[in-house]
Protein backbone atom coordinates (compact mmCIF):
# COMPACT_ATOMS: atom_id res chain seq x y z
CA UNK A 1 -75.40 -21.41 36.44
CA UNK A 2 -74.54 -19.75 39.49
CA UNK A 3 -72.40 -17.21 37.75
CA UNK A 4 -75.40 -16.46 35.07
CA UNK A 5 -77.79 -15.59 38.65
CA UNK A 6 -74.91 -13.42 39.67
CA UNK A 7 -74.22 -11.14 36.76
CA UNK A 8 -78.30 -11.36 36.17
CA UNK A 9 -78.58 -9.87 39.96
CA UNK A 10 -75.92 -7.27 39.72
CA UNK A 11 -77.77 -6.01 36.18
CA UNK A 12 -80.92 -5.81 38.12
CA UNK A 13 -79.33 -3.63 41.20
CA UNK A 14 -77.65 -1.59 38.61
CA UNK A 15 -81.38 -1.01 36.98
CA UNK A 16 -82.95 -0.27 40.36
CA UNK A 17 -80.33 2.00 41.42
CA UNK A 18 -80.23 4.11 38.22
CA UNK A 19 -84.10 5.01 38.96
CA UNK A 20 -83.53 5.65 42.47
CA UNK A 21 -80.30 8.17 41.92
CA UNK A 22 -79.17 7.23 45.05
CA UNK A 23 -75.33 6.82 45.39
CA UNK A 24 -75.18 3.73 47.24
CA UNK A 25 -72.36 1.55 48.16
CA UNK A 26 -71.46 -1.41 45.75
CA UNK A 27 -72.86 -4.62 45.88
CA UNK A 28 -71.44 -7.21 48.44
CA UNK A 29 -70.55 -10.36 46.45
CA UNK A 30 -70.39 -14.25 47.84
CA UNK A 31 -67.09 -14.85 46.36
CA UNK A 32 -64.41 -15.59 48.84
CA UNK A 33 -61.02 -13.98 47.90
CA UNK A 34 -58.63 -16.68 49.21
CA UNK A 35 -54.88 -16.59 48.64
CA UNK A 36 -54.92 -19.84 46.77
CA UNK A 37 -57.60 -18.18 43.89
CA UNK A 38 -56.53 -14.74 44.03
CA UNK A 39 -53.31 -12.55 44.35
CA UNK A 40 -53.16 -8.50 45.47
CA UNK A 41 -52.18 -6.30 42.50
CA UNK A 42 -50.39 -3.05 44.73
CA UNK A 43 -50.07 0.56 43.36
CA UNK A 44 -48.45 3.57 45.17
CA UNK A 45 -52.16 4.87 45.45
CA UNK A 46 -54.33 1.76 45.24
CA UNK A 47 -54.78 -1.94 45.25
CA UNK A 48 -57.03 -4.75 44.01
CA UNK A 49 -57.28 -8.31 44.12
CA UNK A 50 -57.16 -10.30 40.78
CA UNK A 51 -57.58 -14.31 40.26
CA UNK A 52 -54.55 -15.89 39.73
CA UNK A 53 -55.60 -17.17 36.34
CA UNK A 54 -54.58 -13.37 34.98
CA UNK A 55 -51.70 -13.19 33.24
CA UNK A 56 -50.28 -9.86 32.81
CA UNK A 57 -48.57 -8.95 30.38
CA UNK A 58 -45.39 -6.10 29.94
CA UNK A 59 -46.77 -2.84 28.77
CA UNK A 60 -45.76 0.85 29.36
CA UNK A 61 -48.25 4.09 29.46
CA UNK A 62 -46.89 7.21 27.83
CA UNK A 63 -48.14 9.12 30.87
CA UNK A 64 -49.54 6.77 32.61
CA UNK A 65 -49.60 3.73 34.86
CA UNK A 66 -51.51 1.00 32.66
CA UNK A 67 -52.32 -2.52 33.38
CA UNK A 68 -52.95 -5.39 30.85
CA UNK A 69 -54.26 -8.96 31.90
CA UNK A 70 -55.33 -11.82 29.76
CA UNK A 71 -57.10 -14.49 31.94
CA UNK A 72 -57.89 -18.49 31.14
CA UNK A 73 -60.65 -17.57 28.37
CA UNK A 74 -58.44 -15.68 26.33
CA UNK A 75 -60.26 -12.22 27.59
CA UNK A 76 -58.30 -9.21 27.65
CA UNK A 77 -58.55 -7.18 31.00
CA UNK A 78 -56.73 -3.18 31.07
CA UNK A 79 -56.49 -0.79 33.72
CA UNK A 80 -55.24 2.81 33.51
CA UNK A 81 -54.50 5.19 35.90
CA UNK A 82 -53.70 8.78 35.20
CA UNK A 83 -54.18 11.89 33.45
CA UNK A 84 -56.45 10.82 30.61
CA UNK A 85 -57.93 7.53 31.57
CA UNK A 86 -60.82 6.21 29.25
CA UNK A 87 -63.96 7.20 31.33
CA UNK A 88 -65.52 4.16 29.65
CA UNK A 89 -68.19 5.31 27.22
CA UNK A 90 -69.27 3.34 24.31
CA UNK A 91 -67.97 3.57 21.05
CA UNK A 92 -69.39 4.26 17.75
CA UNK A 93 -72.45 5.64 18.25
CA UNK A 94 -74.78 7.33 16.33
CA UNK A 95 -74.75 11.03 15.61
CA UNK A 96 -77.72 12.31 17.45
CA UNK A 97 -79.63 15.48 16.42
CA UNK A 98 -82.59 17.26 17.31
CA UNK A 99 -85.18 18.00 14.41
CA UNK A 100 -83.86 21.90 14.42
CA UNK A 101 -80.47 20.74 14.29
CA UNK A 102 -81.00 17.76 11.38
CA UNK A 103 -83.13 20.61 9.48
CA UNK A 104 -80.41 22.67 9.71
CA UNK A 105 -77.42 20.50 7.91
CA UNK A 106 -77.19 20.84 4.65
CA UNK A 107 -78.56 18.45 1.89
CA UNK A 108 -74.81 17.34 1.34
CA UNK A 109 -74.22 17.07 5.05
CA UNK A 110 -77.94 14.75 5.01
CA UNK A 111 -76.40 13.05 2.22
CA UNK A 112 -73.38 12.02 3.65
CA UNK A 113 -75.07 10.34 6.37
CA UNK A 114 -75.45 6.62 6.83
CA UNK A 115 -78.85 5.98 7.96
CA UNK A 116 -77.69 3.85 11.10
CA UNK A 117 -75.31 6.37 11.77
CA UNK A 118 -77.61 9.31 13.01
CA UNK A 119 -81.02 9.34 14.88
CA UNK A 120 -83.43 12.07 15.63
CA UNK A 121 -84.86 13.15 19.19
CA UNK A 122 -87.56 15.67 20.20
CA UNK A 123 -85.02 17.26 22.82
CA UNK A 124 -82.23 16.61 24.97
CA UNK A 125 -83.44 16.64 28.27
CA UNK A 126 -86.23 14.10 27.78
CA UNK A 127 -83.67 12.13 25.58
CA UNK A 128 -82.35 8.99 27.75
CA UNK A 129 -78.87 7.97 26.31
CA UNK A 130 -78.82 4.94 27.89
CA UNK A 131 -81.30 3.99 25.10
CA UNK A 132 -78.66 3.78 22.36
CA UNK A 133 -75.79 2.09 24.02
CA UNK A 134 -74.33 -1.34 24.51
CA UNK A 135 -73.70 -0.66 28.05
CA UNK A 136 -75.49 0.75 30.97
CA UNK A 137 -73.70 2.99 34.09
CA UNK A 138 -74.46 3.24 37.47
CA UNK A 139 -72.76 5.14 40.31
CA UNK A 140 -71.45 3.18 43.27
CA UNK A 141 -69.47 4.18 46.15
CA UNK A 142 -66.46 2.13 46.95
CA UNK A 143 -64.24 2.37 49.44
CA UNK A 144 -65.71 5.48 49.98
CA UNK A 145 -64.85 6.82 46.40
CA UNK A 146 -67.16 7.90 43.89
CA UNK A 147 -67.13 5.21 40.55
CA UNK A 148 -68.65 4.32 37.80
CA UNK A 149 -69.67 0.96 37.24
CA UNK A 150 -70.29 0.16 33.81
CA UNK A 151 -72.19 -3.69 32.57
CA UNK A 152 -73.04 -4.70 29.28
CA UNK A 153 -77.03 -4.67 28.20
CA UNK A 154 -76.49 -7.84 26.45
CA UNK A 155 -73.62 -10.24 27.79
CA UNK A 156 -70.90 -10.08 25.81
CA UNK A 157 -71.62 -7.37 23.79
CA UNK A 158 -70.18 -3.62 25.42
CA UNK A 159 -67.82 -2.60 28.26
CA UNK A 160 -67.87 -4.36 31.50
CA UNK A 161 -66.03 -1.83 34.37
CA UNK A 162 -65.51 0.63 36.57
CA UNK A 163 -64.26 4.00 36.32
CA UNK A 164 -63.11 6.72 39.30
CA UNK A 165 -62.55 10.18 38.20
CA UNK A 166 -60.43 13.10 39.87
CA UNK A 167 -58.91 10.39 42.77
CA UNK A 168 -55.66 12.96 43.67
CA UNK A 169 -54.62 16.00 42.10
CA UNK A 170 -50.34 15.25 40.80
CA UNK A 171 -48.29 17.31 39.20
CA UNK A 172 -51.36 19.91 38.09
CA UNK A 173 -53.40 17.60 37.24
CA UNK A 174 -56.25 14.71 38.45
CA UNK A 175 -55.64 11.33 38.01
CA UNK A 176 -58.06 9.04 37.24
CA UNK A 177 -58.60 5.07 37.51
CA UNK A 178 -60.52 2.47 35.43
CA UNK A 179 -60.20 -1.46 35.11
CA UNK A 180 -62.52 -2.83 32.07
CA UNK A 181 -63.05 -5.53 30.06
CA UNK A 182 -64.44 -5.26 25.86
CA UNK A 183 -66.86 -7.51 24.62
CA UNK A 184 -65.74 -10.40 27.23
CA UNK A 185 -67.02 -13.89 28.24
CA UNK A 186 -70.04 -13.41 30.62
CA UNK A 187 -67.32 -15.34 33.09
CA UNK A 188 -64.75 -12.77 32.66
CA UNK A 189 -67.51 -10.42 33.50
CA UNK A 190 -68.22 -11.86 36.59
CA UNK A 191 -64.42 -11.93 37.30
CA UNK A 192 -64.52 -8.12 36.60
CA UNK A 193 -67.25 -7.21 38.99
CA UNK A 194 -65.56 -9.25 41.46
CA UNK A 195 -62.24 -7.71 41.26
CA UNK A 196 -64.06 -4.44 41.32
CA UNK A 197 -65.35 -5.06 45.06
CA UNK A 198 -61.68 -5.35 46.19
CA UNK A 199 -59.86 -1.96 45.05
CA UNK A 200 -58.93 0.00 48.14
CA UNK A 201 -57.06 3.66 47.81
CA UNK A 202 -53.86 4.03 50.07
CA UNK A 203 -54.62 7.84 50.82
């Protein structure tokens, strides 16, 4: 029960904050990271804490330094950090058109679309896209970095995360950091959040 008030109360914030558009620093959380419950993950350019119940598992990035973790519920945790990290936006979504631009396919292009696969808007800039996806973003400072922290609409259903983008410029080009969980256990999502408090950056 506690843990359903917690996520419920971070969704809420993230709500709040999203009107407001002010950058504010990320929620505080109760949870006491004690050595005996949690263990420091360290990077040459970051760390976080993660519960000890995370296994990780032996994986290699092409160009990248990548992360995998499966914890007690079977939930699959990643974190990348590099060139090209995922900046966490949902998948498969619709096609989205204005009427100009749907009146302007042609019949075979209208044809070959799947009715849940488009839908049509009056304009962009009154258009909110938060509207059509499983998740909802907000933008937090932490540790005095700017990230994206992203929570599922419905538990269980959509990305739970966070995302930093452009954290140090390396060999030409700006890395960039995420730790996320897909479609997890509203637990795992409470882990997430939690571990999310904890990353610090070394420079």
């Amino acid at each position: 029960m506690t843990k359903i008030i917690f996520l419920n109360s971070f969704i809420f914030l993230l709500f709040i904050n999203c009107k407001s558009k002010i950058i504010v620093d990320y929620p505080k959380y109760e949870k006491t990271f004690s050595t005996t419950e949690y263990k420091t993950k360290e990077n040459i350019d970051f760390s976080l804490k993660i519960p000890k119940t995370w296994k990780e598992l032996e994986v290699s990035g092409i160009d990248s330094d990548v992360m995998v973790f499966v914890n007690s519920l079977n939930d699959t945790i990643t974190s990348d950090y590099g060139w090209h990290s995922n900046s966490l936006k949902d998948e498969d979504l619709p096609a989205i058109f204005t009427k100009i631009e749907f009146n302007e396919l042609s019949e075979n292009e209208k044809v070959n679309l799947k009715e849940n696969e488009y839908i049509i808007i009056e304009d962009y800039n009154n258009f909110d896209y938060n509207s059509i996806t499983k998740s909802v973003s907000e933008i937090y400072k932490i540790d005095n970095r700017k990230a994206k922290v992203v929570v599922p609409k419905i538990s269980g259903k959509g990305i739970t995360g966070v995302y930093f983008e452009k954290l140090y410029k390396e060999r030409g080009g700006f890395m960039n950091l995420n730790l996320y969980g897909y479609n997890v256990n509203k637990e795992t999502e409470v882990e997430i959040l939690n571990v999310i408090s904890t990353i610090k950056f070394n420079k």
